[in-house]
PDB file of N, CA and C in Angstrom:
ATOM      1  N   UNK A   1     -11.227   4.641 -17.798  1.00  0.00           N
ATOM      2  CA  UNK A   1     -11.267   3.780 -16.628  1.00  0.00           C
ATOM      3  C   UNK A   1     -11.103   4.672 -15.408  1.00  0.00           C
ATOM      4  N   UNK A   2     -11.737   4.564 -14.550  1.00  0.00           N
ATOM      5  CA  UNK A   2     -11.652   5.521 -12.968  1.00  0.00           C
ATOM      6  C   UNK A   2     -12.139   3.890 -12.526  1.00  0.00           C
ATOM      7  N   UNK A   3     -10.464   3.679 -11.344  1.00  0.00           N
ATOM      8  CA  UNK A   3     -11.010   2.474 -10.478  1.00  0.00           C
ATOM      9  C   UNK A   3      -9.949   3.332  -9.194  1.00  0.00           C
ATOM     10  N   UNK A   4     -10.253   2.493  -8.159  1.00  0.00           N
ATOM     11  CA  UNK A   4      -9.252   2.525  -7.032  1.00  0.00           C
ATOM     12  C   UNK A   4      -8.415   2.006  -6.802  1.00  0.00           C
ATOM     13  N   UNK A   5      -8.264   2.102  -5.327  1.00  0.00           N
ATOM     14  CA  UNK A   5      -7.258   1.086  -4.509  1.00  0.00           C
ATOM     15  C   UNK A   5      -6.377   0.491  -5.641  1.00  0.00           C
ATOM     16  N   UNK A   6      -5.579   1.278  -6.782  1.00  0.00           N
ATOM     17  CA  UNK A   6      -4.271   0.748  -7.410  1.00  0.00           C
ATOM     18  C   UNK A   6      -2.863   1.126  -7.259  1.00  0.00           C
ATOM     19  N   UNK A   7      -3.012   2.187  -6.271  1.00  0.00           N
ATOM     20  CA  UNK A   7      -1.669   2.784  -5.469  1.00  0.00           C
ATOM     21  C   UNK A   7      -1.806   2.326  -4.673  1.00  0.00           C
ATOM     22  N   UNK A   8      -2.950   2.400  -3.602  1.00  0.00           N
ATOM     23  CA  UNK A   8      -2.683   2.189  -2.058  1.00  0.00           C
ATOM     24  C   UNK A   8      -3.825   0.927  -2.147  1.00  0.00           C
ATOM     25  N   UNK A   9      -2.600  -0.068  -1.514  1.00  0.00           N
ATOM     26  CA  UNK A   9      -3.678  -1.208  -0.890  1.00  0.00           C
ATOM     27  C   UNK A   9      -4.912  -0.866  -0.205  1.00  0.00           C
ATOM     28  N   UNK A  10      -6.131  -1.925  -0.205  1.00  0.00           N
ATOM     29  CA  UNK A  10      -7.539  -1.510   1.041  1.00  0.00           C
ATOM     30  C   UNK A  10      -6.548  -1.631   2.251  1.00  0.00           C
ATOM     31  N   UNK A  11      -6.868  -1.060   3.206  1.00  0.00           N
ATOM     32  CA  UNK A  11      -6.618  -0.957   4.540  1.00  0.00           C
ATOM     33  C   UNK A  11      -7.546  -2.115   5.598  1.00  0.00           C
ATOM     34  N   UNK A  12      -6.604  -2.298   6.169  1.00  0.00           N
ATOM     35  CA  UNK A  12      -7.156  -3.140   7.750  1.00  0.00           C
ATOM     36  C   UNK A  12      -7.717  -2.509   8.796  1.00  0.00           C
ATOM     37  N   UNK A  13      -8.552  -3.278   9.259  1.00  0.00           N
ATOM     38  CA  UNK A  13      -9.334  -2.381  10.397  1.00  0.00           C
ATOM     39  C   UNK A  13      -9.122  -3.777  11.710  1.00  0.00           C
ATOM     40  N   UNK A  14      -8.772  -2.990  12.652  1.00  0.00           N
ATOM     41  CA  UNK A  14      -8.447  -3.075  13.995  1.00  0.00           C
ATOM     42  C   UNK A  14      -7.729  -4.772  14.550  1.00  0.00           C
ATOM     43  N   UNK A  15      -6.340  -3.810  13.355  1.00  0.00           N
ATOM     44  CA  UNK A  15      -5.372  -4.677  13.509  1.00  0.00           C
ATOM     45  C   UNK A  15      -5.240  -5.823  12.448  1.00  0.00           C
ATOM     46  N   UNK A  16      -5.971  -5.355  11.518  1.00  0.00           N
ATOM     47  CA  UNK A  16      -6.414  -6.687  10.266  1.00  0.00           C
ATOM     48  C   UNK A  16      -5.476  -6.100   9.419  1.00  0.00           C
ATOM     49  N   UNK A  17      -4.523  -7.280   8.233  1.00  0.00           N
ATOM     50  CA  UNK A  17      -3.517  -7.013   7.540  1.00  0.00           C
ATOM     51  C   UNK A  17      -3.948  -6.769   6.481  1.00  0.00           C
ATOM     52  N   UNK A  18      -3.617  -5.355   5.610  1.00  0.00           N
ATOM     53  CA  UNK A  18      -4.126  -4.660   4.316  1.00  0.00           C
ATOM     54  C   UNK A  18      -4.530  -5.809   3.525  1.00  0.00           C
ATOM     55  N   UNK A  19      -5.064  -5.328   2.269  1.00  0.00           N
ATOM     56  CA  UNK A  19      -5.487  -6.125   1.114  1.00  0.00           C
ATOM     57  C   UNK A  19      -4.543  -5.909   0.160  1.00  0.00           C
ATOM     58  N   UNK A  20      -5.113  -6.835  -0.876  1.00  0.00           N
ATOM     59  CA  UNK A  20      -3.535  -6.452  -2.278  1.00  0.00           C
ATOM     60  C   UNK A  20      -4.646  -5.357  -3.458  1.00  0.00           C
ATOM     61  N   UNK A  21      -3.974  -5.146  -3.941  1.00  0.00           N
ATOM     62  CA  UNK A  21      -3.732  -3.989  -4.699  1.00  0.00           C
ATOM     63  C   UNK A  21      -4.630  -4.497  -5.951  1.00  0.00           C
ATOM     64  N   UNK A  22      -5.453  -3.801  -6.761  1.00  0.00           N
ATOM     65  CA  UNK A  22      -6.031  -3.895  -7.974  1.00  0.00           C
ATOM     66  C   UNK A  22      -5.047  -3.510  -9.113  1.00  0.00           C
ATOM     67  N   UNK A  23      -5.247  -4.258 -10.188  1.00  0.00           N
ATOM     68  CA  UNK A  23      -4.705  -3.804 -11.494  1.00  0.00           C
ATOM     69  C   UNK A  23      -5.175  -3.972 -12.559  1.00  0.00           C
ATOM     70  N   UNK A  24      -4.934  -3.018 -13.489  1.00  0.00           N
ATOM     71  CA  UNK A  24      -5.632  -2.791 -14.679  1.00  0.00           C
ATOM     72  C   UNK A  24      -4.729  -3.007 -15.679  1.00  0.00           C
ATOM     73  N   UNK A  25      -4.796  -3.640 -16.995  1.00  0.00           N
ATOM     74  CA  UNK A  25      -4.112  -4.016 -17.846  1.00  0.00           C
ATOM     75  C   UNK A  25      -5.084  -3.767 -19.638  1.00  0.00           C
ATOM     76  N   UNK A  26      -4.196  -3.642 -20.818  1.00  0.00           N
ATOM     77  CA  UNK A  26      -4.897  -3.336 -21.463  1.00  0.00           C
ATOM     78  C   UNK A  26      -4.115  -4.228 -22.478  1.00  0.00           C
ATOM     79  N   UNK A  27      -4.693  -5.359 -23.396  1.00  0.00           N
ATOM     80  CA  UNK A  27      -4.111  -6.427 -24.151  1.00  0.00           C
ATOM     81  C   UNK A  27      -4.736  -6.023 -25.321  1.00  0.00           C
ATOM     82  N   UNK A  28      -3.845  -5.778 -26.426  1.00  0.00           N
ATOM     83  CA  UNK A  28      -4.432  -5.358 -28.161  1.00  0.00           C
ATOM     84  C   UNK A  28      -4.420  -6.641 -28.445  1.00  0.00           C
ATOM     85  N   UNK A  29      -5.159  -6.186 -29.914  1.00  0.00           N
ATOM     86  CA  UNK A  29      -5.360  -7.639 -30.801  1.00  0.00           C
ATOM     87  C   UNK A  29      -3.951  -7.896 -31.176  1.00  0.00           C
ATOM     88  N   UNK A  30      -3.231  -7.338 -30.891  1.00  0.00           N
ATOM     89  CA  UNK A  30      -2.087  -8.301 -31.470  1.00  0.00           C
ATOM     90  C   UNK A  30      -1.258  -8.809 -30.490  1.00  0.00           C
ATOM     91  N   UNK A  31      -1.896  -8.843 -28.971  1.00  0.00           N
ATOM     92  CA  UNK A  31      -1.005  -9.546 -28.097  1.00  0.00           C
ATOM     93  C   UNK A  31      -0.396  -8.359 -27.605  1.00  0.00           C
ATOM     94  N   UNK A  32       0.027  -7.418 -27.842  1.00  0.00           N
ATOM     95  CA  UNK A  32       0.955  -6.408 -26.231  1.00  0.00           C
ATOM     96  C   UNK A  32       0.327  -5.986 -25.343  1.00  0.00           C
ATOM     97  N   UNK A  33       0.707  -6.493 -24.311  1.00  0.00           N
ATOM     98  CA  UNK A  33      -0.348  -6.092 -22.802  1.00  0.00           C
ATOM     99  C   UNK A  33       1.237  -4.361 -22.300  1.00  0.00           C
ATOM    100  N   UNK A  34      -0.283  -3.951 -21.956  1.00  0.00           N
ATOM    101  CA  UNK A  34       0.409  -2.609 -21.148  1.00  0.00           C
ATOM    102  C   UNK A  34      -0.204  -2.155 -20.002  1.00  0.00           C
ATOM    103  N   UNK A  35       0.402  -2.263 -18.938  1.00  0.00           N
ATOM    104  CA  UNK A  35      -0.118  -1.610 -17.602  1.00  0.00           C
ATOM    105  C   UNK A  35      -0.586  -0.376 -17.779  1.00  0.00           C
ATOM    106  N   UNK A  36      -2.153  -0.607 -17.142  1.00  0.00           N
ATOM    107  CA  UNK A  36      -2.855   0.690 -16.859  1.00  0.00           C
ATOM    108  C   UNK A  36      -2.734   1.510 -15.455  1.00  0.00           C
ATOM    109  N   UNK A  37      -3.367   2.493 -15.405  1.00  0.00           N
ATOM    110  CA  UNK A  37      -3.258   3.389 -13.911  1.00  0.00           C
ATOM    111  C   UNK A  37      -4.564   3.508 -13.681  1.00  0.00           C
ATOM    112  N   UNK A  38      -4.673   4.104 -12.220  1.00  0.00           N
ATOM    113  CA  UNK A  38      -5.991   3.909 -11.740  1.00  0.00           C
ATOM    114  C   UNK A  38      -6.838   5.220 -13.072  1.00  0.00           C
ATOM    115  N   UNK A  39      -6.468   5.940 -13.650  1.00  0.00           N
ATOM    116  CA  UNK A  39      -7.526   6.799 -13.904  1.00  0.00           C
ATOM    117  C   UNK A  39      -6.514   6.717 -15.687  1.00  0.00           C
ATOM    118  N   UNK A  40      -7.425   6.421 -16.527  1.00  0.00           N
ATOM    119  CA  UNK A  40      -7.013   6.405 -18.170  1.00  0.00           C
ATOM    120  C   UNK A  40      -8.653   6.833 -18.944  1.00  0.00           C
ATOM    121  N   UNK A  41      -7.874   7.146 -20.061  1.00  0.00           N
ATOM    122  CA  UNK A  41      -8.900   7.773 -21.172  1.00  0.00           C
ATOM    123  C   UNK A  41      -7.874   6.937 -22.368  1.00  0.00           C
ATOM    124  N   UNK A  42      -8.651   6.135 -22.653  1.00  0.00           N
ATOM    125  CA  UNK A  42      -7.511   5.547 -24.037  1.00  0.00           C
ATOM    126  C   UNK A  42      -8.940   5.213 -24.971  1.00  0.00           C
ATOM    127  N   UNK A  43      -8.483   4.725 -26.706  1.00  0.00           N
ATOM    128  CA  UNK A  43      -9.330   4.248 -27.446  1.00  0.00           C
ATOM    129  C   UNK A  43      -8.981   2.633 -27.475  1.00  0.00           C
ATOM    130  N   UNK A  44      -9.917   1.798 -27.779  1.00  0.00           N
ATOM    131  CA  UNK A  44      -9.901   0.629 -27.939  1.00  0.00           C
ATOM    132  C   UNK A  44     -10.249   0.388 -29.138  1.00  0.00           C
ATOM    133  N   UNK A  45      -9.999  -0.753 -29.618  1.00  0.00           N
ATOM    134  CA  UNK A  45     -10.248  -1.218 -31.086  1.00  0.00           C
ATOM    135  C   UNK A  45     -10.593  -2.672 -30.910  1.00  0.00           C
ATOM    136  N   UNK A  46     -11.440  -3.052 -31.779  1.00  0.00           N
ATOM    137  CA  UNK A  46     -11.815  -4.266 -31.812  1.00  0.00           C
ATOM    138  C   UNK A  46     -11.005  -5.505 -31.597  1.00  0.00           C
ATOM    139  N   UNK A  47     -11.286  -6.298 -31.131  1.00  0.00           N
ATOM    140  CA  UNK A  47     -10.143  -7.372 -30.251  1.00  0.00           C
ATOM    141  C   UNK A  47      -9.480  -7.367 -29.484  1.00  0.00           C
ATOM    142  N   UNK A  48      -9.237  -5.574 -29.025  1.00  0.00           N
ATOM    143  CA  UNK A  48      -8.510  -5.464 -27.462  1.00  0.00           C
ATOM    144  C   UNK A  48      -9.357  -5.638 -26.883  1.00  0.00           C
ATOM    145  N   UNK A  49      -8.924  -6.526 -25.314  1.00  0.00           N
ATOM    146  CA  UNK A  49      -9.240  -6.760 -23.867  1.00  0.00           C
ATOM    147  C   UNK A  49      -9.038  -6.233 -23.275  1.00  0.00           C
ATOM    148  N   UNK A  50      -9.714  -5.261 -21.982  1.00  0.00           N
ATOM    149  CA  UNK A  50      -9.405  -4.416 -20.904  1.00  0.00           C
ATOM    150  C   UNK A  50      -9.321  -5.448 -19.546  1.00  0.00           C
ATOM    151  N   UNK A  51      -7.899  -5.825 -18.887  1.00  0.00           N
ATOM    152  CA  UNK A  51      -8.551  -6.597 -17.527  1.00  0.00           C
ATOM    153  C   UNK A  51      -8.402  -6.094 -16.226  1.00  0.00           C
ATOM    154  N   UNK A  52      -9.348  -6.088 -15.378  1.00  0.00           N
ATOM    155  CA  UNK A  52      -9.616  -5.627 -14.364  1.00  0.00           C
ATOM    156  C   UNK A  52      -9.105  -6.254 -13.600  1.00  0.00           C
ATOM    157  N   UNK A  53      -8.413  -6.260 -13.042  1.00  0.00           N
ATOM    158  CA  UNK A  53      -7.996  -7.331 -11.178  1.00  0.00           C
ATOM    159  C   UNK A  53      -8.421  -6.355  -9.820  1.00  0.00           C
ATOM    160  N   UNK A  54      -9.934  -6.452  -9.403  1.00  0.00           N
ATOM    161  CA  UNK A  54     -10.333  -6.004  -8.605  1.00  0.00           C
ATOM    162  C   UNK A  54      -9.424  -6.328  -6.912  1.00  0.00           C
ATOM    163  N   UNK A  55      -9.432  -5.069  -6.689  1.00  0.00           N
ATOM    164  CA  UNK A  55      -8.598  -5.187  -5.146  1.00  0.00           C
ATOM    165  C   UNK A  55      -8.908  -6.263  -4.336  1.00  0.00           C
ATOM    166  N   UNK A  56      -8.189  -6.815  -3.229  1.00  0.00           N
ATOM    167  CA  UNK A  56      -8.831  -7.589  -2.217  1.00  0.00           C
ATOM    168  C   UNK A  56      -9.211  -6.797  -1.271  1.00  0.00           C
ATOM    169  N   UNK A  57      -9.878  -7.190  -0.169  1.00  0.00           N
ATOM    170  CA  UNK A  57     -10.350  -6.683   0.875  1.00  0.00           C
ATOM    171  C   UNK A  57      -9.319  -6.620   2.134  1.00  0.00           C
ATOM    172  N   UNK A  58      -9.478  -5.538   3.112  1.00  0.00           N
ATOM    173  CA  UNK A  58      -8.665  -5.525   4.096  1.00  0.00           C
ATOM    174  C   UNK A  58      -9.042  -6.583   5.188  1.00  0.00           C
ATOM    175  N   UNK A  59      -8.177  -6.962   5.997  1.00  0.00           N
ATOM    176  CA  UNK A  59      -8.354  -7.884   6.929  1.00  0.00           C
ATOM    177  C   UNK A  59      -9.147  -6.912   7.884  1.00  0.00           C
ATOM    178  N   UNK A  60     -10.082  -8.056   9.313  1.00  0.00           N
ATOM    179  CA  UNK A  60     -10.319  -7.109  10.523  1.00  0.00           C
ATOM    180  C   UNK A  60      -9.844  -8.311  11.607  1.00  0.00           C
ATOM    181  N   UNK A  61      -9.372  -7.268  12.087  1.00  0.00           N
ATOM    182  CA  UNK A  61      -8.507  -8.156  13.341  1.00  0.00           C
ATOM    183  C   UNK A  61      -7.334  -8.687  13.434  1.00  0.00           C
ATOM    184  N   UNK A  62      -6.319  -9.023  14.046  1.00  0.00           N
ATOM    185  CA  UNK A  62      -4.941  -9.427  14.271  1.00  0.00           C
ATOM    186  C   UNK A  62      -5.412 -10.758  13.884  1.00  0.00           C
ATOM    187  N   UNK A  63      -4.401 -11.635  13.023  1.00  0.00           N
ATOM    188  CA  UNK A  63      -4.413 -12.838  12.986  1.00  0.00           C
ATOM    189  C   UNK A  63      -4.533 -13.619  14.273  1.00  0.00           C
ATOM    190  N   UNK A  64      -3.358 -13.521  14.779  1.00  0.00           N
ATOM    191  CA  UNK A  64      -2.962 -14.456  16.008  1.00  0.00           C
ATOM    192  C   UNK A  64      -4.165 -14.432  17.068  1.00  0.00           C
ATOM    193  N   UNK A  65      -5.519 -13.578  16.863  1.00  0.00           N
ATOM    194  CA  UNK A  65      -6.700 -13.089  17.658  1.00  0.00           C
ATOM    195  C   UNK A  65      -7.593 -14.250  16.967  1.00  0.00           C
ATOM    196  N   UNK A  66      -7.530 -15.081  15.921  1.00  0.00           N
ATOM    197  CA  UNK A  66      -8.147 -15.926  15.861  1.00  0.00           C
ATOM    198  C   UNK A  66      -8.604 -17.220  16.348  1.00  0.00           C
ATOM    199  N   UNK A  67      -9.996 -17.544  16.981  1.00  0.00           N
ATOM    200  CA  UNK A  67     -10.302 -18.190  17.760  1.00  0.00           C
ATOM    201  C   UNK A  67     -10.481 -19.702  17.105  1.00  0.00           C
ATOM    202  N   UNK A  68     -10.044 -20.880  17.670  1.00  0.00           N
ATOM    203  CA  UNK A  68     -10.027 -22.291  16.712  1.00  0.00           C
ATOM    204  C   UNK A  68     -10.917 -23.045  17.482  1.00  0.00           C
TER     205      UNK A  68
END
């Protein structure tokens, strides 16, 4: 697995509040989930699940700059 943004939140641009964080998780067939890191080399076996929780996106702009 090579993903990102799983240490450091996406970043905000001009004044927009970061994004949340991606995580990677790895569930065997027999049910034990174990936190992954952004960069792994592991084997899988049939019936394990790899899950991805892709990052969110950074905000742009100051909230309170929002026009109603």
């Amino acid at each position: 697995i090579i993903s990102e943004r799983r240490n450091t939140a996406p970043y905000g641009a001009h004044g927009g509040e970061r994004g949340k964080q991606g995580r990677n998780f790895w569930r065997t067939a027999k049910g034990d989930i174990k936190a992954l890191g952004h960069r792994e080399l592991l084997t899988v076996r049939k019936g394990d699940t790899i899950i991805l929780e892709t990052p969110g996106g950074g905000g742009w702009g100051r909230p309170t700059d929002v026009k109603k």
